[in-house]
C-alpha atoms as a PDB file:
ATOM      1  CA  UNK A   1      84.037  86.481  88.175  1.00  0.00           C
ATOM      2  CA  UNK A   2      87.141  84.508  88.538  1.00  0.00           C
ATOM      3  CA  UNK A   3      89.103  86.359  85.146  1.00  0.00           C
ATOM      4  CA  UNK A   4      88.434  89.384  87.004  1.00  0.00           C
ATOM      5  CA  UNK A   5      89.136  88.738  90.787  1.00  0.00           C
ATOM      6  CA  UNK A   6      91.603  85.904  90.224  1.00  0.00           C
ATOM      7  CA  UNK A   7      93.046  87.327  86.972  1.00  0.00           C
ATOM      8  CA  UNK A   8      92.600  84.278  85.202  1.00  0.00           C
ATOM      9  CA  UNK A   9      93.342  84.720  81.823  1.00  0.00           C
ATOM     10  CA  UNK A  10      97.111  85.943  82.789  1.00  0.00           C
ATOM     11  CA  UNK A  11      97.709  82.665  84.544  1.00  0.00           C
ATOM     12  CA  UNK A  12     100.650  80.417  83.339  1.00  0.00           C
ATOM     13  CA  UNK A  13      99.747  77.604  84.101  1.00  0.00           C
ATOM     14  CA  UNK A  14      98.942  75.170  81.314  1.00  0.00           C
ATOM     15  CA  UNK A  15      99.967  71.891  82.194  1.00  0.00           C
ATOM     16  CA  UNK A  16      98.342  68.707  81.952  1.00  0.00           C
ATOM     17  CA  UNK A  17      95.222  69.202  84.310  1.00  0.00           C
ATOM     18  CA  UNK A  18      96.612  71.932  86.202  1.00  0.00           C
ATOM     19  CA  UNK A  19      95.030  74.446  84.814  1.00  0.00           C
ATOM     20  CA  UNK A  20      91.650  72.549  85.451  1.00  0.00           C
ATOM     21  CA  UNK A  21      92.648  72.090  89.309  1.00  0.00           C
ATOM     22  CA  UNK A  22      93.319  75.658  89.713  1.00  0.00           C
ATOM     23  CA  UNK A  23      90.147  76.674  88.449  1.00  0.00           C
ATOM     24  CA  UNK A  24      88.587  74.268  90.893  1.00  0.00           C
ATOM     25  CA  UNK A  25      90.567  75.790  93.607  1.00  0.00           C
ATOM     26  CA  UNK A  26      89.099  79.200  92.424  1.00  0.00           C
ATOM     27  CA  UNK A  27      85.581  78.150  92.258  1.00  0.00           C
ATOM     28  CA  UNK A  28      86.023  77.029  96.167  1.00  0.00           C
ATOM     29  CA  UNK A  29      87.596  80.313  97.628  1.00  0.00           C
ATOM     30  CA  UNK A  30      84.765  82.196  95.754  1.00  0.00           C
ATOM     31  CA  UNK A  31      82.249  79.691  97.756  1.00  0.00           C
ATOM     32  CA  UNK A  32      83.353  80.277 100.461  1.00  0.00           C
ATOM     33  CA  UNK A  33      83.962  83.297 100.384  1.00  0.00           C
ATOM     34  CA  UNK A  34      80.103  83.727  99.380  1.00  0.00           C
ATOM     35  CA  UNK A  35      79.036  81.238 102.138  1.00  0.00           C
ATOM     36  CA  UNK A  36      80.602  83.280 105.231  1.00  0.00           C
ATOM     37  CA  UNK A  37      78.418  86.185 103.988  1.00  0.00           C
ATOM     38  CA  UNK A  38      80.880  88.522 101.378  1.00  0.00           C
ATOM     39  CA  UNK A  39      78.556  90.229  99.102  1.00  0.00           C
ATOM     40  CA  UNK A  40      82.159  91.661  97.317  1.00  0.00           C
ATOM     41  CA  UNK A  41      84.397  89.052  96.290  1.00  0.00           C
ATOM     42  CA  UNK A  42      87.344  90.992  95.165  1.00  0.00           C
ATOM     43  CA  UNK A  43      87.169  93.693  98.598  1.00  0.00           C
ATOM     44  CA  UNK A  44      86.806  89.965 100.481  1.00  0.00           C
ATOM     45  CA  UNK A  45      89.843  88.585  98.921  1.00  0.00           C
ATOM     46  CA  UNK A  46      92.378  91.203  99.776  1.00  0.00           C
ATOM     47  CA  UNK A  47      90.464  91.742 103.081  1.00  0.00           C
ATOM     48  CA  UNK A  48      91.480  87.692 104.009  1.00  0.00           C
ATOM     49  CA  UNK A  49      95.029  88.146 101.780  1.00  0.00           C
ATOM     50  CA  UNK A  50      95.804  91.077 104.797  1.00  0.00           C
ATOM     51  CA  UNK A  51      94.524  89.049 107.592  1.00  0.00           C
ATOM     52  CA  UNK A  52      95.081  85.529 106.807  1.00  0.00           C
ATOM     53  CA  UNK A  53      93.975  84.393 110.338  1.00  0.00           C
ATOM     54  CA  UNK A  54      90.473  85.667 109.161  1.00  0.00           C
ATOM     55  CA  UNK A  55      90.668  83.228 106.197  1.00  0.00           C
ATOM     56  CA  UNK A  56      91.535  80.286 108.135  1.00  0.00           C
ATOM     57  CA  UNK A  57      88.784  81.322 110.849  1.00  0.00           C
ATOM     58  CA  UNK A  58      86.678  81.216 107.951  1.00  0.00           C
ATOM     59  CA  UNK A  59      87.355  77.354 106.997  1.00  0.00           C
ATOM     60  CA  UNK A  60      87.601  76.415 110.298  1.00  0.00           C
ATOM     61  CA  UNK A  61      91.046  76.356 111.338  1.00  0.00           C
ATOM     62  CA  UNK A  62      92.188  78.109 114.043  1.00  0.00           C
ATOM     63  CA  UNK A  63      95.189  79.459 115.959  1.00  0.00           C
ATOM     64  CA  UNK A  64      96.141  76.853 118.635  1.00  0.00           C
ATOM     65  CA  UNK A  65      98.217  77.939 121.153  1.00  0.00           C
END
């Protein structure tokens, strides 16, 4: 799941635990992204990457104005 979506295995980073804390961060935005209801992952991601108010609304931040 993450190689695919996140296109893992091109990643650069190798670093001390970096790469570890990456993957972590991965792991999240595919739980969440599973929690508020996507059934596709990848269609999810570039869905919240063109409306990044959606993926703030979706960890509970919000606009404040």
């Amino acid at each position: 799941m993450r190689d695919v979506t996140f296109d893992e295995d091109r990643s650069q980073v190798r670093t001390k635990r970096i790469p570890q804390v990456m993957a972590t961060l991965r792991n999240i935005a595919i739980s969440v992204l599973r929690v508020s209801g996507a059934d596709n992952i990848a269609a999810a991601c570039r869905r919240y990457a063109a409306q990044p108010a959606l993926a703030l609304a979706a960890v509970g931040i919000s606009r404040r104005e």
